[in-house]
C-alpha atoms as a PDB file:
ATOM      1  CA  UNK A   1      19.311   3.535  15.010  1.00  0.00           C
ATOM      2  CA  UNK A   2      16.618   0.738  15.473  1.00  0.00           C
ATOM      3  CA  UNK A   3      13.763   0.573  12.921  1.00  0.00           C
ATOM      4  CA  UNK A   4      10.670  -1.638  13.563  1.00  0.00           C
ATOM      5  CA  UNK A   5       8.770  -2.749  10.493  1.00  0.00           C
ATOM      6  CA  UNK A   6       5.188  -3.394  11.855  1.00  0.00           C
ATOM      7  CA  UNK A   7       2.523  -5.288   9.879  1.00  0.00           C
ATOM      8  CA  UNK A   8      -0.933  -7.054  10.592  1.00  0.00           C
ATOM      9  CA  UNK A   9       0.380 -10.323  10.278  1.00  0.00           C
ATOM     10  CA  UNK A  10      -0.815 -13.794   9.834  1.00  0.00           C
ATOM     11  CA  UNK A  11       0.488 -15.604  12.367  1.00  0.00           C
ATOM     12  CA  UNK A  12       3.819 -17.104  13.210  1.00  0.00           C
ATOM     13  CA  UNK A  13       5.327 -19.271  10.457  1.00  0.00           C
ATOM     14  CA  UNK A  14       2.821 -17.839   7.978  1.00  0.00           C
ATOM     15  CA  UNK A  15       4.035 -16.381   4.343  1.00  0.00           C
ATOM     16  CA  UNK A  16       2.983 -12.863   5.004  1.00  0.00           C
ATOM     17  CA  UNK A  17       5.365 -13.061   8.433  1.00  0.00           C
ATOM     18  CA  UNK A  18       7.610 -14.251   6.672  1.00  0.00           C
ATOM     19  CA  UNK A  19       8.093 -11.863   3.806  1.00  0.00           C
ATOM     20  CA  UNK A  20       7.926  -9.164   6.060  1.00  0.00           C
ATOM     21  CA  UNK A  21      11.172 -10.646   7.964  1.00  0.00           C
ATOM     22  CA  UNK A  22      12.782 -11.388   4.897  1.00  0.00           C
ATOM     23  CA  UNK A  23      11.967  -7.751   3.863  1.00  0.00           C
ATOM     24  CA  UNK A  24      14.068  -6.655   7.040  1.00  0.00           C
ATOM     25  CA  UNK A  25      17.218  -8.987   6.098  1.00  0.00           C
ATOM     26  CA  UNK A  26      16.974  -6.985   2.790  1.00  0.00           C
ATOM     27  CA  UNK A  27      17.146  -3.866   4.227  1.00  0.00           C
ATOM     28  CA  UNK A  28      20.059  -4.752   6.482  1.00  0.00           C
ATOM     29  CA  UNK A  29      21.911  -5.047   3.748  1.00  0.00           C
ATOM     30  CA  UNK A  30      20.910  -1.674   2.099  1.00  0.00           C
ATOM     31  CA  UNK A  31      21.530   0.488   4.941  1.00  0.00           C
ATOM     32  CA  UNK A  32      24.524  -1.034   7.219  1.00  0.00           C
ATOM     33  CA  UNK A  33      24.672  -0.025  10.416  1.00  0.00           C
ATOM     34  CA  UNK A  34      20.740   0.562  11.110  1.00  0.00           C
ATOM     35  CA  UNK A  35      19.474  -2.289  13.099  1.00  0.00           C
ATOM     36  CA  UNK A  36      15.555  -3.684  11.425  1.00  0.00           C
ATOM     37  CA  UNK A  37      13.092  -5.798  13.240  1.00  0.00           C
ATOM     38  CA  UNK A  38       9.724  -6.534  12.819  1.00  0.00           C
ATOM     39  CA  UNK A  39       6.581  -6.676  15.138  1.00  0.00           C
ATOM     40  CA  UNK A  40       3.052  -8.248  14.200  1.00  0.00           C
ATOM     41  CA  UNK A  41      -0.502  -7.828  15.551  1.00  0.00           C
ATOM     42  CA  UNK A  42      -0.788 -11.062  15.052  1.00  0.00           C
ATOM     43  CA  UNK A  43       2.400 -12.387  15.195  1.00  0.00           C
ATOM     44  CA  UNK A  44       5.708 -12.817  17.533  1.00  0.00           C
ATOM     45  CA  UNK A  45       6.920 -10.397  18.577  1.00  0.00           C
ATOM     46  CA  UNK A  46       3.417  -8.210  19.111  1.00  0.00           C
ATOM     47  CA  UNK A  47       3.660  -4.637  18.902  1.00  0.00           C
ATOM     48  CA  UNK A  48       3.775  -3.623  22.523  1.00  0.00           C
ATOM     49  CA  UNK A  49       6.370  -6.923  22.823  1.00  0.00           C
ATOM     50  CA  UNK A  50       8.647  -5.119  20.694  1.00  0.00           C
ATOM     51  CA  UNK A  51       8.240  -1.844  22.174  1.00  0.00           C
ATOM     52  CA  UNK A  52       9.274  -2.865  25.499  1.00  0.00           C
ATOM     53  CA  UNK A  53      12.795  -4.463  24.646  1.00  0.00           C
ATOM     54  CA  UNK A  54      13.293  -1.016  23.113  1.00  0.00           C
ATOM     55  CA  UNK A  55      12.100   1.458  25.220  1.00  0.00           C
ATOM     56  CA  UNK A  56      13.266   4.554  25.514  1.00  0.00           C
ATOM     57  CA  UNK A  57      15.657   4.202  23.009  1.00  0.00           C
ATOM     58  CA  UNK A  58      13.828   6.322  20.148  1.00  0.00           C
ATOM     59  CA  UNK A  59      13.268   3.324  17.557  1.00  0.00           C
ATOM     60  CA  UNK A  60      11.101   4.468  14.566  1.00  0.00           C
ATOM     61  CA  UNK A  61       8.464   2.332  13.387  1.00  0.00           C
ATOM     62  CA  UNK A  62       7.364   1.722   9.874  1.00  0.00           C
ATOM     63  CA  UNK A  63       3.992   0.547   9.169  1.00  0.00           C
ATOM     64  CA  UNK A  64       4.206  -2.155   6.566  1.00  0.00           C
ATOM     65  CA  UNK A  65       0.286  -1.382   5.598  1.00  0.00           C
ATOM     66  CA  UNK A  66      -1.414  -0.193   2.671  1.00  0.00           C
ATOM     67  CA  UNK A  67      -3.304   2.666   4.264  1.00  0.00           C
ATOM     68  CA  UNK A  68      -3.739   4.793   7.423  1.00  0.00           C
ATOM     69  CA  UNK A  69      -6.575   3.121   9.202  1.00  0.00           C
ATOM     70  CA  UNK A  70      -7.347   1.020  12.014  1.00  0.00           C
ATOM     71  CA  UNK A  71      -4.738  -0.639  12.282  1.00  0.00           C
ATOM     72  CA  UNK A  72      -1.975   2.104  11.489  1.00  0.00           C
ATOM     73  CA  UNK A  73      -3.871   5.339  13.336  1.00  0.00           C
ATOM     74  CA  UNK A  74      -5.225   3.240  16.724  1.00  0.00           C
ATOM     75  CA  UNK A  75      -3.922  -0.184  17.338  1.00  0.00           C
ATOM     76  CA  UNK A  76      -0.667   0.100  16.179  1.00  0.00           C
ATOM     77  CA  UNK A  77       0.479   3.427  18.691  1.00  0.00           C
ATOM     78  CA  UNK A  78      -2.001   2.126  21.008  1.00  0.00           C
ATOM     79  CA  UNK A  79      -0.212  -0.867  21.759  1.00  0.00           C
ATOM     80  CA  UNK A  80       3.148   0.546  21.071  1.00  0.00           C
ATOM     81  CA  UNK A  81       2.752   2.993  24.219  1.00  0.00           C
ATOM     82  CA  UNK A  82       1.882   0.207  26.344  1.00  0.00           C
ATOM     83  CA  UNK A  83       5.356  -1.031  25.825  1.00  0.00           C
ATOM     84  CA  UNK A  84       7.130   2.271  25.625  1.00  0.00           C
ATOM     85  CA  UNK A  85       4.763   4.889  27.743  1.00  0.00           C
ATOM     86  CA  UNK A  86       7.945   7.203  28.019  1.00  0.00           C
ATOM     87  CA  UNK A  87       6.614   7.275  24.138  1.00  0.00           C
ATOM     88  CA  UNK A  88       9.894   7.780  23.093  1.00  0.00           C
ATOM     89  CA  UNK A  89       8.778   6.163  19.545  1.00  0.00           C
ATOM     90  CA  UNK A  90       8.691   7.933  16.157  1.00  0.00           C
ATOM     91  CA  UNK A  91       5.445   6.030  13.778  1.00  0.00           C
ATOM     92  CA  UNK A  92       6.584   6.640   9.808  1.00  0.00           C
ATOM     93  CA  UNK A  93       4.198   6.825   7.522  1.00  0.00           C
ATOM     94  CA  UNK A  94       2.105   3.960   6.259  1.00  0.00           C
ATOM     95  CA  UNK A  95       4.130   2.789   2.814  1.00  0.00           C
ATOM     96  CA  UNK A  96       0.809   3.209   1.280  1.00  0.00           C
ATOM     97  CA  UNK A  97       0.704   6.731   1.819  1.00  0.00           C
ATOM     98  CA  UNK A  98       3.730   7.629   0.152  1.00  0.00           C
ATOM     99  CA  UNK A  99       3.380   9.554  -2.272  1.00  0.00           C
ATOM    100  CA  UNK A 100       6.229   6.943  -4.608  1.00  0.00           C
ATOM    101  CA  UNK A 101       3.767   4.151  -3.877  1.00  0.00           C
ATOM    102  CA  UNK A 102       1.265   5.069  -6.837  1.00  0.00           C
ATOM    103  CA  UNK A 103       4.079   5.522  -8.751  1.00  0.00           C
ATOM    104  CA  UNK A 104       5.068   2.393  -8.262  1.00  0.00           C
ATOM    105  CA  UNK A 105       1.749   1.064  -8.901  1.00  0.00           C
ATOM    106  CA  UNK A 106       1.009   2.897 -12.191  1.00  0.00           C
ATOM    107  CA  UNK A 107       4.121   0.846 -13.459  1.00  0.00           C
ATOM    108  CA  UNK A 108       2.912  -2.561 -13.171  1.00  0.00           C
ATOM    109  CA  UNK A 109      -0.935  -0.972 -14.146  1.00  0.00           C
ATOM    110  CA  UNK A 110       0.869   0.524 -17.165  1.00  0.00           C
ATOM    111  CA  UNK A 111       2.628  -3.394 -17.853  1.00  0.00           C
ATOM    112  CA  UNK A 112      -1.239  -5.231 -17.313  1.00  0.00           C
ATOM    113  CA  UNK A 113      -3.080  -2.736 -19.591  1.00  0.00           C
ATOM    114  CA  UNK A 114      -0.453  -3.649 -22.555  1.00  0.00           C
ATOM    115  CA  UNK A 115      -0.438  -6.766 -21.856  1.00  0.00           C
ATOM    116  CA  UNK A 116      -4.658  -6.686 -22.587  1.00  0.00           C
ATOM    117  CA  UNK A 117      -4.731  -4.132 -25.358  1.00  0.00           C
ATOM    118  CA  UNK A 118      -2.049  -6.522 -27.111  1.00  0.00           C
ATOM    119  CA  UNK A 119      -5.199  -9.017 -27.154  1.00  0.00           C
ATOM    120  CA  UNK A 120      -7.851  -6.366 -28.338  1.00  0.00           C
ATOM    121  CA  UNK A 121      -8.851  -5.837 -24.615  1.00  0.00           C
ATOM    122  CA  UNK A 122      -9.672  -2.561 -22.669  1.00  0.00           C
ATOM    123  CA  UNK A 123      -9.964  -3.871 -19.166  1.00  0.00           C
ATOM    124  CA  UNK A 124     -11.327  -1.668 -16.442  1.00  0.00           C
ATOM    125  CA  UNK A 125      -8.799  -1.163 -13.322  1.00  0.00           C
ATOM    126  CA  UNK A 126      -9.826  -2.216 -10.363  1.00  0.00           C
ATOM    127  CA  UNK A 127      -8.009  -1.670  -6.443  1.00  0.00           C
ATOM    128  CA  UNK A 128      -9.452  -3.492  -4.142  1.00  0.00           C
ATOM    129  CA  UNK A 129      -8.620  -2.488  -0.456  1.00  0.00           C
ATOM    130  CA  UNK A 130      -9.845  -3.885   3.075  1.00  0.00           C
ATOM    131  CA  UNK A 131     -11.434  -0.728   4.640  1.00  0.00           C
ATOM    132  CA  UNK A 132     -13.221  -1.106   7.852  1.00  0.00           C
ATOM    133  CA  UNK A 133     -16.377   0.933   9.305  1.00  0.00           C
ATOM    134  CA  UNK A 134     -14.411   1.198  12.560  1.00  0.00           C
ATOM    135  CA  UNK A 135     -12.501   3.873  11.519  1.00  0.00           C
ATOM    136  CA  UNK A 136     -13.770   6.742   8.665  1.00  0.00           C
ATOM    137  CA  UNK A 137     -10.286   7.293   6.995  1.00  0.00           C
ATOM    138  CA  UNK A 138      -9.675   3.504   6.465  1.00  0.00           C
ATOM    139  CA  UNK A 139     -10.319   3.650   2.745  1.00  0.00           C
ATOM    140  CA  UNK A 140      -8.599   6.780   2.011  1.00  0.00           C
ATOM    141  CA  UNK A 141      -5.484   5.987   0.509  1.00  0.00           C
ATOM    142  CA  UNK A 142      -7.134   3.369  -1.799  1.00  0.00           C
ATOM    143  CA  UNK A 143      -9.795   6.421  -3.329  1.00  0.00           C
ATOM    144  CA  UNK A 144      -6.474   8.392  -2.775  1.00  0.00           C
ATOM    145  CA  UNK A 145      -4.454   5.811  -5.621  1.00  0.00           C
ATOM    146  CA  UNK A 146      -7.758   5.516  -7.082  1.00  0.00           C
ATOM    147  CA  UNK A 147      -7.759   9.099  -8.272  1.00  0.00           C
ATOM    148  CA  UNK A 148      -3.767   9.575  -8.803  1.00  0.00           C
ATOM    149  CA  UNK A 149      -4.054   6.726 -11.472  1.00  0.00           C
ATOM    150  CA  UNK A 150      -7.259   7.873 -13.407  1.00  0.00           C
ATOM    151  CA  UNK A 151      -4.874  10.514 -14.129  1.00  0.00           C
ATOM    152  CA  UNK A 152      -2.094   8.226 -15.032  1.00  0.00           C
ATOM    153  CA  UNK A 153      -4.918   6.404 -17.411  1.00  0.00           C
ATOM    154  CA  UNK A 154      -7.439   8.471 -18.210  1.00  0.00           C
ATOM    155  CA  UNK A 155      -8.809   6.391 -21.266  1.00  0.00           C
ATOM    156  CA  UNK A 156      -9.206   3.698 -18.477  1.00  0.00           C
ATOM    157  CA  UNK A 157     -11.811   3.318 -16.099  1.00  0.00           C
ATOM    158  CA  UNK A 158     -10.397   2.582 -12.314  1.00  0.00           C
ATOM    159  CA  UNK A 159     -12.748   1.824  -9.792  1.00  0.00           C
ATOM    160  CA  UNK A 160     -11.835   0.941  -5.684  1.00  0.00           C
ATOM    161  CA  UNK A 161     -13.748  -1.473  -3.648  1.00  0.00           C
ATOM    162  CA  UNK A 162     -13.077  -3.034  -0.475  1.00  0.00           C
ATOM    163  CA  UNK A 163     -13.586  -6.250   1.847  1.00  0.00           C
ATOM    164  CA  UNK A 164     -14.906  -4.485   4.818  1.00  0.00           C
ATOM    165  CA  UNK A 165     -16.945  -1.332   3.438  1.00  0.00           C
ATOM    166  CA  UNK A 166     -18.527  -0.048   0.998  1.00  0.00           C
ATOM    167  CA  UNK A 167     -18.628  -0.033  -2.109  1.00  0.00           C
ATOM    168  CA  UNK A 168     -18.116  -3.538  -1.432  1.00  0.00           C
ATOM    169  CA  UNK A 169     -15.745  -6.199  -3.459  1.00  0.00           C
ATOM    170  CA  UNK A 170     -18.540  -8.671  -4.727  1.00  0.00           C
ATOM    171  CA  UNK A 171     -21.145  -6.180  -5.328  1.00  0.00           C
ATOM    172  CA  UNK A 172     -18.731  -4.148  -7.655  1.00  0.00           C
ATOM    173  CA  UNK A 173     -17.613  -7.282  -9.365  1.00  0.00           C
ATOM    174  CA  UNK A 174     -20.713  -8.079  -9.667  1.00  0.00           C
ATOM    175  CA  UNK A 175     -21.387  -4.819 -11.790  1.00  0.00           C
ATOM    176  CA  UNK A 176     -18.467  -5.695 -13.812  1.00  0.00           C
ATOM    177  CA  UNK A 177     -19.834  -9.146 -14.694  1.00  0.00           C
ATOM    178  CA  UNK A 178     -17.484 -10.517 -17.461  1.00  0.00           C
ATOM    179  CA  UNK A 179     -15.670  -7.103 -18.417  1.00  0.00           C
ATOM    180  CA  UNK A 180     -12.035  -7.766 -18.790  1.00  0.00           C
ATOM    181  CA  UNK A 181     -10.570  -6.740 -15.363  1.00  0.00           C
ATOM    182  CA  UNK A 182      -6.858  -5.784 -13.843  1.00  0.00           C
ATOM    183  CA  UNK A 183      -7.459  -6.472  -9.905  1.00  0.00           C
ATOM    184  CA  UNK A 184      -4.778  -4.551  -7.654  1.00  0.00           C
ATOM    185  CA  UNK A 185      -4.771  -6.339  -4.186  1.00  0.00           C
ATOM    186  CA  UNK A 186      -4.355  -3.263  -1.885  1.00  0.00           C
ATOM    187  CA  UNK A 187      -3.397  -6.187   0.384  1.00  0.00           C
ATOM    188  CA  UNK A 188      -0.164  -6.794   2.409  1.00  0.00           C
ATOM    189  CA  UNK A 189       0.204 -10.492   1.933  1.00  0.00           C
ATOM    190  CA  UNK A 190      -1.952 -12.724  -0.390  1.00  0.00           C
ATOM    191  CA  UNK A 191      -3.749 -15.173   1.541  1.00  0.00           C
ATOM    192  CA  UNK A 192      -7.571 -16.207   1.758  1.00  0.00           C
ATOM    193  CA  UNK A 193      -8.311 -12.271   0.867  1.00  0.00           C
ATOM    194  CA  UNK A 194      -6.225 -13.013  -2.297  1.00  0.00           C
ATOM    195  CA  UNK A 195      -6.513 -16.204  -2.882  1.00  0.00           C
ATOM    196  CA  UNK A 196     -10.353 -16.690  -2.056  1.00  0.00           C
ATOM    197  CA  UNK A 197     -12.032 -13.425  -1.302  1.00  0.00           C
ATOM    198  CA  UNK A 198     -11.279 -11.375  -4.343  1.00  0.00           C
ATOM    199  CA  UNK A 199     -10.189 -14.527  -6.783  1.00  0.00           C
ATOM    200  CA  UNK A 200     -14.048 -15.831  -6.217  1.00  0.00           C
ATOM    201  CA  UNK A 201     -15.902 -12.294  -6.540  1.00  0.00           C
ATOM    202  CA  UNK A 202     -14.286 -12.168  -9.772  1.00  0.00           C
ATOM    203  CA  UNK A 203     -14.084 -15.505 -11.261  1.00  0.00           C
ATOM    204  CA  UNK A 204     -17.551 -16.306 -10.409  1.00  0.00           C
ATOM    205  CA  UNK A 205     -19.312 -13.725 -12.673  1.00  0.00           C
ATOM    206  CA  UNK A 206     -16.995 -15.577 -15.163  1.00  0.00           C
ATOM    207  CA  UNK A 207     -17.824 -19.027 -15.181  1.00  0.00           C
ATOM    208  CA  UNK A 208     -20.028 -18.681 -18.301  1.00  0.00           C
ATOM    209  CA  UNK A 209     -17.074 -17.659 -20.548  1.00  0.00           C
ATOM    210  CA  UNK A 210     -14.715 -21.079 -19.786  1.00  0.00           C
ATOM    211  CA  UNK A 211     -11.164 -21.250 -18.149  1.00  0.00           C
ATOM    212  CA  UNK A 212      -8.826 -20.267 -21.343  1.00  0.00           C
ATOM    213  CA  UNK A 213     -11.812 -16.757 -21.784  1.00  0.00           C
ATOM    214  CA  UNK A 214     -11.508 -16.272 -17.932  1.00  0.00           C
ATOM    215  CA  UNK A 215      -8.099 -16.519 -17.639  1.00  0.00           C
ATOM    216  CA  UNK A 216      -7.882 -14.025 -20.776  1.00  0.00           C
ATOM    217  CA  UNK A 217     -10.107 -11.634 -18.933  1.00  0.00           C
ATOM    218  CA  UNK A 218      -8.878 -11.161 -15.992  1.00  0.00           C
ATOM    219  CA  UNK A 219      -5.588 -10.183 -14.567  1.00  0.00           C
ATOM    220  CA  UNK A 220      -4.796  -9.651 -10.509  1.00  0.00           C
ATOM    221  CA  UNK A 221      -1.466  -8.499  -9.494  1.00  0.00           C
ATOM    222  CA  UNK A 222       0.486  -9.284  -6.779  1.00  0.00           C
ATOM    223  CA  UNK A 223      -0.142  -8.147  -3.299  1.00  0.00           C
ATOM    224  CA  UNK A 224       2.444  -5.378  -1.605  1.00  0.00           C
ATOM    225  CA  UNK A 225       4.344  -8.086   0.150  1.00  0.00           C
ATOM    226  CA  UNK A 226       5.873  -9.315  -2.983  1.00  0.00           C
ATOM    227  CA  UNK A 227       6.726  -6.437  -4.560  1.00  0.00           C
ATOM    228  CA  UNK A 228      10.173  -6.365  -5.252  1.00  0.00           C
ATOM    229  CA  UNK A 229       9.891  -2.096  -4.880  1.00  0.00           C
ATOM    230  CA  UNK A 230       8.778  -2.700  -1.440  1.00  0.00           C
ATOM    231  CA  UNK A 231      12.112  -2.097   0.376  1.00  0.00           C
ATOM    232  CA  UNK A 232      12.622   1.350  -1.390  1.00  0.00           C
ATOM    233  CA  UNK A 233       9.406   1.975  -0.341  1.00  0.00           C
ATOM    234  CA  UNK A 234      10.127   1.551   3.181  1.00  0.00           C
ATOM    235  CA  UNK A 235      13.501   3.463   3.016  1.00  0.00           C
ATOM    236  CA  UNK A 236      11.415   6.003   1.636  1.00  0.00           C
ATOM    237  CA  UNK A 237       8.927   5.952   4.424  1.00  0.00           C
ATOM    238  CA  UNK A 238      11.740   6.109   6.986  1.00  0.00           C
ATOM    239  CA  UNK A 239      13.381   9.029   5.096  1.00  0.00           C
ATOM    240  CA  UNK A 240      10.388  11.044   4.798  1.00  0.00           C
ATOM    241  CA  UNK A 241       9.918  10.746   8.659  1.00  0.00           C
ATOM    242  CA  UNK A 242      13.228  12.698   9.036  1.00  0.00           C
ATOM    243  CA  UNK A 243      11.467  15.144   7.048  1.00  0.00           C
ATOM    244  CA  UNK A 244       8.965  16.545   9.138  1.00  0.00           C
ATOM    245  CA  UNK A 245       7.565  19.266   7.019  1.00  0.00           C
ATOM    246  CA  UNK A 246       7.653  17.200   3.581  1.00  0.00           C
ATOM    247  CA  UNK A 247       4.063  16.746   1.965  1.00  0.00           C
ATOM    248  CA  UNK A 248       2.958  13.184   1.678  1.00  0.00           C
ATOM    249  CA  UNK A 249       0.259  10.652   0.297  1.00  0.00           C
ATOM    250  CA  UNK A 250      -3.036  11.325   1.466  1.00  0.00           C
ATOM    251  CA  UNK A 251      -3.141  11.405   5.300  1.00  0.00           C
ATOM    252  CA  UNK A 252      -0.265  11.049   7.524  1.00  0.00           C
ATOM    253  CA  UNK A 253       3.085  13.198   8.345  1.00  0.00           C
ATOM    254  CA  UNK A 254       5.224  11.212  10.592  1.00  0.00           C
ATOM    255  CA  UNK A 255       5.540  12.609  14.640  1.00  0.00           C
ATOM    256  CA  UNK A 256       6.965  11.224  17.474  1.00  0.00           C
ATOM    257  CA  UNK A 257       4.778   8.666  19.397  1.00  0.00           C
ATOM    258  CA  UNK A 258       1.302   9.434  16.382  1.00  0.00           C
ATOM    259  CA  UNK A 259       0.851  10.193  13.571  1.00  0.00           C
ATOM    260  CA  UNK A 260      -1.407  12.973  11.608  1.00  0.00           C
ATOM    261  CA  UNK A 261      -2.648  14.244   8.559  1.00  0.00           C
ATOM    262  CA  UNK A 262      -0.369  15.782   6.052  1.00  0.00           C
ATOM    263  CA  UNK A 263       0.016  19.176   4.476  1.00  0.00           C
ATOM    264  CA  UNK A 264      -0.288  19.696   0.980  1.00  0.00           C
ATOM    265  CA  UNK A 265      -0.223  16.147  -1.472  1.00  0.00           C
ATOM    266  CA  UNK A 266       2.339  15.576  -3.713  1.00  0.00           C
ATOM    267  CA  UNK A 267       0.474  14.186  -7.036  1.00  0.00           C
ATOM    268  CA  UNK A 268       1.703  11.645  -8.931  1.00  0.00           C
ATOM    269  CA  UNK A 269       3.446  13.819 -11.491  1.00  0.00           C
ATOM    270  CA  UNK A 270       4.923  15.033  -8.264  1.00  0.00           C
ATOM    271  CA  UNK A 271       6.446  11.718  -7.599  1.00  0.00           C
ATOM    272  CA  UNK A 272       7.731  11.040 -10.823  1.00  0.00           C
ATOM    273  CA  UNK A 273      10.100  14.112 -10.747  1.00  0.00           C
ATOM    274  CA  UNK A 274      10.784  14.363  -7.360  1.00  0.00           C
ATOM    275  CA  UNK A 275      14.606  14.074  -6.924  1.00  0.00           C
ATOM    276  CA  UNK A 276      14.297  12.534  -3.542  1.00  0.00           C
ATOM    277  CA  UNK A 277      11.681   9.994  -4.641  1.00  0.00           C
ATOM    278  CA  UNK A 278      13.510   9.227  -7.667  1.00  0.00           C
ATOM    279  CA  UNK A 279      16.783   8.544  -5.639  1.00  0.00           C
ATOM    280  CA  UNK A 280      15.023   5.964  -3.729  1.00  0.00           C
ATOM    281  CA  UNK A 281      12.890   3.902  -5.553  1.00  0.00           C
ATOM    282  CA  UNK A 282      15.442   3.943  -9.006  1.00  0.00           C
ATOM    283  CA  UNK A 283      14.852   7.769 -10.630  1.00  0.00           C
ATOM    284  CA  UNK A 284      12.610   8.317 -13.187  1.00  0.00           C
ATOM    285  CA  UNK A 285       9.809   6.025 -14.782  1.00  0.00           C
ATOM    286  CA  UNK A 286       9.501   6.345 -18.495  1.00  0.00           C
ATOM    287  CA  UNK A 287       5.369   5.858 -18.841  1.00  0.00           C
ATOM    288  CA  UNK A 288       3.746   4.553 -22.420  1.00  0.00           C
ATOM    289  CA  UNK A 289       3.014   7.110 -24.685  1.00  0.00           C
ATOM    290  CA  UNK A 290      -0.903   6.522 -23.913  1.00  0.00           C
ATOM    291  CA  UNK A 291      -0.322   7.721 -19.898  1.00  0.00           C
ATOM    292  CA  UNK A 292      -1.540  11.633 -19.573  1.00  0.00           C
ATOM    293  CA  UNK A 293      -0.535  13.250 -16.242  1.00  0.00           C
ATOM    294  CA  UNK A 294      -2.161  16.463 -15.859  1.00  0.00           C
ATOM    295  CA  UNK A 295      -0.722  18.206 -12.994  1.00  0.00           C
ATOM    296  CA  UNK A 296      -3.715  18.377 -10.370  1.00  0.00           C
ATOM    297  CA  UNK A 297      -3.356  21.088  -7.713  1.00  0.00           C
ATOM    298  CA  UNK A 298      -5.078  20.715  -4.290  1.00  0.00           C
ATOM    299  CA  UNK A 299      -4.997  19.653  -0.529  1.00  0.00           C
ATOM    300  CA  UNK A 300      -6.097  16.337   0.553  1.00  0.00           C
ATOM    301  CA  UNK A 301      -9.389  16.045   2.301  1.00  0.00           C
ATOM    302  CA  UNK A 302      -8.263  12.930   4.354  1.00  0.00           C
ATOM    303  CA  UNK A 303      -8.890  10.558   1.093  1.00  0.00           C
END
């Protein structure tokens, strides 16, 4: 079995590139046998590159992105088919549609907001995705998180902007002004949108308060790349597209060649006692005792 982890990419030699090849060294060694590679938009080898030195040989392909949108629903089977137009391809579901991924998530939220309240803070949460106008559903998994962690914290305001959309990433730190903040990167790698995109839309309504009061203030997590959950994720995205009928995040069911939106959405008190998700990504996650997970019942709506 050949599994291609596909990602935006940075360019050859960047970090992002290569954390997402040392992501598919790690997985070698979790499932023996199963032979991972990577392909890049922007990167060697290119999508349709990589489809082509494995055509018609049924690889599955695991989108290393935070949501289903441009990238994951067009360019990335768009491109594919051009290499492999036999389409003999299976497209797993973006890792940031499973439904383990907020899970995941609410941990290290959980970790941030103690770390505040131990300072007499109550920071507001904020996700920050990239979103594009070119395609409608780009922002859906982040309002997707958005909503399966204001459950998870419901004493704790979360809010979702984005790069490329609206509500837009400077004009909603702008509302927070200096309001203690945890940022989640909905962002592969880190990079200028990291490192100078969202660090400057938040620092700058700060510069009144002083470094040490800044610093204090404001807390931004890693981006997806360096999680070190990340290859459980993936195993779980390439598990759950051997499950064709199995409910997922907000959007997507894995099919051969496309992918689609999903059946009913497994909430995040789903995840958390889900004996499949629980077998991949390490079982159970005892939550602090200020965490209140109403069970939510529902379809998604494509967000």
């Amino acid at each position: 079995m050949s599994v291609i982890l596909a990602a935006h990419g940075a360019g050859d030699g960047s970090e992002a590139n290569r954390r997402l090849l040392g992501l598919a060294q790690a997985l070698r060694a979790r499932r023996p046998g199963v032979h991972f590679g990577c392909a890049f938009w922007n990167g060697t080898p290119s999508f349709e590159n990589a489809a082509r030195s494995l055509r018609g040989q049924g690889p599955m392909v695991v989108p290393i992105m935070a949501s289903g949108g441009y990238y994951a629903r067009r360019r990335l089977p768009e491109e594919w088919a051009k290499g492999d137009p036999w389409r003999s391809f299976v497209i797993a579901p973006p890792i940031g549609t499973l439904p383990a991924f907020p899970r995941v998530l609410a941990t290290k939220v959980a970790q941030a907001l103690m770390d505040m309240a131990r300072r007499g803070l109550n920071p507001a949460v904020l996700l920050v995705g990239h979103g594009t106008t070119r395609v409608r559903s780009s922002g859906d998994a982040a309002r997707w998180i958005r909503d399966e962690l204001a459950l998870a914290f419901p004493q704790t305001e979360i809010l979702a902007a984005f790069l490329d959309e609206s509500p837009r990433l400077p004009d909603v730190a702008a509302s927070l002004a200096d309001r203690p903040v945890v940022a989640v990167p909905l962002l592969l790698g880190g990079g200028p949108h990291v490192d100078v995109d969202l660090a400057r839309a938040l620092t700058e309504p700060r510069t009144s308060l002083g470094l040490g009061r800044m610093t204090e203030t404001l807390k931004i997590l890693p981006p997806i790349l360096e999680w070190p959950e990340l290859a459980s994720l993936t195993l779980e995205a390439i598990d759950s597209a051997s499950r064709p009928h199995s409910s997922l995040g907000p959007n997507l069911r894995a099919r051969p060649a496309r992918v689609r939106r999903a059946g009913r959405r497994i909430s995040l008190l789903d995840s958390l006692t889900h004996p499949r998700l629980g077998g991949e990504v390490g079982g159970q996650v005892r939550l602090p005792v200020f965490m209140s997970m109403p069970l939510r019942a529902g379809s998604p709506s494509g967000g």
